[in-house]
C-alpha atoms as a PDB file:
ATOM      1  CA  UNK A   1       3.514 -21.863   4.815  1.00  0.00           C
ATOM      2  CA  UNK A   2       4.718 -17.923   5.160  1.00  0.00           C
ATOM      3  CA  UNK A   3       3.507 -15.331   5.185  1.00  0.00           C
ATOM      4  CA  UNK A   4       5.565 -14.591   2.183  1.00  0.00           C
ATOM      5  CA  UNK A   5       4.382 -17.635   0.175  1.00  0.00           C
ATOM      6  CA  UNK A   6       0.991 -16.966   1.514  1.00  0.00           C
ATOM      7  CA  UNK A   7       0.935 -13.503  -0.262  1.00  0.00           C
ATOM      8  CA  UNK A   8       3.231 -14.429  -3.192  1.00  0.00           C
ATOM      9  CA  UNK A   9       0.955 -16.745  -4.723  1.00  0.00           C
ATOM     10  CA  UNK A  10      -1.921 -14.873  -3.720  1.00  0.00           C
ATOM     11  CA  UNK A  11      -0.355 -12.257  -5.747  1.00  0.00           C
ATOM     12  CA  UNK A  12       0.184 -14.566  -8.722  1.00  0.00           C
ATOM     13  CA  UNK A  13      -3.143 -15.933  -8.981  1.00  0.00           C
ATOM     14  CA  UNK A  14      -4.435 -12.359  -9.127  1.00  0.00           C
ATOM     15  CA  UNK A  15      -1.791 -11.378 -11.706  1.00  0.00           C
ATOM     16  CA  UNK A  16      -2.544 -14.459 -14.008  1.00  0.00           C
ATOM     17  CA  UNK A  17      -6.655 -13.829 -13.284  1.00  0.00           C
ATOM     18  CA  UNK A  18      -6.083 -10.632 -15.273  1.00  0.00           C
ATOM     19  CA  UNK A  19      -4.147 -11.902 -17.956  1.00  0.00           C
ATOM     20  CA  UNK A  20      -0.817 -10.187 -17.208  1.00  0.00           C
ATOM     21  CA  UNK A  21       2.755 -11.485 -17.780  1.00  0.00           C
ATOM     22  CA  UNK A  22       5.171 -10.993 -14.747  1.00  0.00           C
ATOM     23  CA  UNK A  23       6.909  -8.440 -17.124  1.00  0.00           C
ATOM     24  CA  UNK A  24       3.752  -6.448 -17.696  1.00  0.00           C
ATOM     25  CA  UNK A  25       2.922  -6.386 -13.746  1.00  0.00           C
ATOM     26  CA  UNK A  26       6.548  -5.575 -12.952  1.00  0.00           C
ATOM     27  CA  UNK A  27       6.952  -2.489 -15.153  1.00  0.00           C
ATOM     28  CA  UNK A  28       2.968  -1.277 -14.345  1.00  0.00           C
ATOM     29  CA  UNK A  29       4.410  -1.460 -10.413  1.00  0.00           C
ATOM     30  CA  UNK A  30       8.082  -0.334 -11.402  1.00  0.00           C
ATOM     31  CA  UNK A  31       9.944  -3.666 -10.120  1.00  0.00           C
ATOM     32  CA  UNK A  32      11.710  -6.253 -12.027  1.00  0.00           C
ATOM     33  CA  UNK A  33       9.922  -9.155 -13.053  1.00  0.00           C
ATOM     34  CA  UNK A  34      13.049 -11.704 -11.566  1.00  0.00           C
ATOM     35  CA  UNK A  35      11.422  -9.675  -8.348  1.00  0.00           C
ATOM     36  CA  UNK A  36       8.264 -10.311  -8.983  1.00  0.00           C
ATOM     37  CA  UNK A  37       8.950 -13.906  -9.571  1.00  0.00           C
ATOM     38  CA  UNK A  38      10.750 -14.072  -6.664  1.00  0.00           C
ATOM     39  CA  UNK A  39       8.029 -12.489  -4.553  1.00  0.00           C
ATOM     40  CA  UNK A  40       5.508 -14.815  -6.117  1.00  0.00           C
ATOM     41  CA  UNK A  41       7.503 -18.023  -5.713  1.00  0.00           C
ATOM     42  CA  UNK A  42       7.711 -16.430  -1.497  1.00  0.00           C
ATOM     43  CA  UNK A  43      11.215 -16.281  -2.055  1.00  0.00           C
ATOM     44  CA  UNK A  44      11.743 -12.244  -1.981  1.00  0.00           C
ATOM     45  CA  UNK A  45      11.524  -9.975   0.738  1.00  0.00           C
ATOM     46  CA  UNK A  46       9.050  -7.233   0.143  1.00  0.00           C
ATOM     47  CA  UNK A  47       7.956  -3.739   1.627  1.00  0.00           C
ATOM     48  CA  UNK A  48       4.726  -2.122   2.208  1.00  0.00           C
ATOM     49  CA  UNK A  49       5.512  -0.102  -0.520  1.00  0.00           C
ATOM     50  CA  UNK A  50       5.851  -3.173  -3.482  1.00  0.00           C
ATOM     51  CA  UNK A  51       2.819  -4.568  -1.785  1.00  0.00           C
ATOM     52  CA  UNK A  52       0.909  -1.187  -2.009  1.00  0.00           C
ATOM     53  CA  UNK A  53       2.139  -0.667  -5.815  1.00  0.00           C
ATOM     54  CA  UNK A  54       0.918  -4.250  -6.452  1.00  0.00           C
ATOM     55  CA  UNK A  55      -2.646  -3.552  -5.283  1.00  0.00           C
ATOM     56  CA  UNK A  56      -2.798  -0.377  -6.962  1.00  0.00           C
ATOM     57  CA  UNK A  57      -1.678  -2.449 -10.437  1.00  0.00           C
ATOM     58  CA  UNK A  58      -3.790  -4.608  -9.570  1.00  0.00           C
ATOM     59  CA  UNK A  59      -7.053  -2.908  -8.801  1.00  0.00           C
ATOM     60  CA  UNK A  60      -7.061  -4.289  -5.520  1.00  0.00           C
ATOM     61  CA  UNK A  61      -7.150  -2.013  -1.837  1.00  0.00           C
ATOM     62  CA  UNK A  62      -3.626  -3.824   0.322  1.00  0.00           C
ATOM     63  CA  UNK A  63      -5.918  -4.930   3.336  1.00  0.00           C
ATOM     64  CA  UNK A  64      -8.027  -6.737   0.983  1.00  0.00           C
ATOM     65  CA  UNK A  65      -5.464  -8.047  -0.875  1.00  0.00           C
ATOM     66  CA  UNK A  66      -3.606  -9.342   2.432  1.00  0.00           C
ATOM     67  CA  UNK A  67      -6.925 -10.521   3.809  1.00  0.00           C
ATOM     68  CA  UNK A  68      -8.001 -12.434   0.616  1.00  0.00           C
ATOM     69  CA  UNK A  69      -4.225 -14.125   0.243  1.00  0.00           C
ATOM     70  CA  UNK A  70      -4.927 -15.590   4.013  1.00  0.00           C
ATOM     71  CA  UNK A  71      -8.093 -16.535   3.285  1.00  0.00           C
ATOM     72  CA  UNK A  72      -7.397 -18.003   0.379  1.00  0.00           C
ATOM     73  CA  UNK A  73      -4.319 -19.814   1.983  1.00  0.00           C
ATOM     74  CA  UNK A  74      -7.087 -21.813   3.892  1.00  0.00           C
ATOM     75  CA  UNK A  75      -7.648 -24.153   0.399  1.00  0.00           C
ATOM     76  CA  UNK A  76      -3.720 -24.403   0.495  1.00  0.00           C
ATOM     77  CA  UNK A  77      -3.949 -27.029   3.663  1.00  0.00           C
ATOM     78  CA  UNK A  78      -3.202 -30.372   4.653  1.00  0.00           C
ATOM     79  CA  UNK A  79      -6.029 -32.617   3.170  1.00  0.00           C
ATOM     80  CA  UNK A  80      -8.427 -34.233   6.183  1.00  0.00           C
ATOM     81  CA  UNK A  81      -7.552 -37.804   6.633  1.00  0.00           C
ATOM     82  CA  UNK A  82     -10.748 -39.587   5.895  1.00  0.00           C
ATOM     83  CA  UNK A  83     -11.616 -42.669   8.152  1.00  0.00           C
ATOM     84  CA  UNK A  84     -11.940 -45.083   4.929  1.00  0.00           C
ATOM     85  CA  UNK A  85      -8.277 -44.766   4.295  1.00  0.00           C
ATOM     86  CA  UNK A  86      -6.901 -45.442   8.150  1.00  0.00           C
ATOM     87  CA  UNK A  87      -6.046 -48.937   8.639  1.00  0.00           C
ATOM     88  CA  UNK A  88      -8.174 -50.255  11.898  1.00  0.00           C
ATOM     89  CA  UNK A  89      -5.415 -52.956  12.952  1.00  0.00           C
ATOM     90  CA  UNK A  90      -2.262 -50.366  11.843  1.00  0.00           C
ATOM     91  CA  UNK A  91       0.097 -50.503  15.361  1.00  0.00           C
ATOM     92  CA  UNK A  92       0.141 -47.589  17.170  1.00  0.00           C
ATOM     93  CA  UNK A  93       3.514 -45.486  18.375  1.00  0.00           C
ATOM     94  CA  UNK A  94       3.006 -45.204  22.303  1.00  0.00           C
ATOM     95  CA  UNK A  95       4.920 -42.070  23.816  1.00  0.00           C
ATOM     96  CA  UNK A  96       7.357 -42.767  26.176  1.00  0.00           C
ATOM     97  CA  UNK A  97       7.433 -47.109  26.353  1.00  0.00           C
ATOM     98  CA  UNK A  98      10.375 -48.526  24.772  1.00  0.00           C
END
């Protein structure tokens, strides 16, 4: 995932965690909320200014907010494959034998 998507939903979650529409956030931070849908969805491009205007609407200092999105982004991974669900006799692929 990007760094985009990474922040983007961070951004949502906060948003929704406060009870605000996109619309509301957009016009507190002076963007459109098709942006802000956009930006949460990691599909817009964004500046340090947007980002700063979204913390301050937010109640939230940037650094934190960037730190908490990555840390957060850690629950967003690949699930551990637990040995109960690998299949002992499954073939294995061998690199480089025909």
């Amino acid at each position: 995932m990007d760094a985009k998507s990474i922040i983007g939903r961070y951004v949502r979650q906060l948003r929704e965690g406060k009870g605000l529409t996109q619309d509301q956030l957009a016009r507190k931070t002076g963007i459109s909320y098709q942006f802000l849908s956009g930006l949460e969805n990691g599909l817009a491009n964004f500046s340090i200014d947007v980002l700063e205007s979204l913390s301050q609407a937010l109640g939230v200092r940037v650094d934190k907010l960037v730190a908490e999105a990555f840390g957060s982004s850690k629950s967003l991974s690949a699930p551990l494959l637990e040995k109960r669900h690998v299949r002992q006799q499954a073939p294995r692929h061998s690199r480089g034998r025909a």
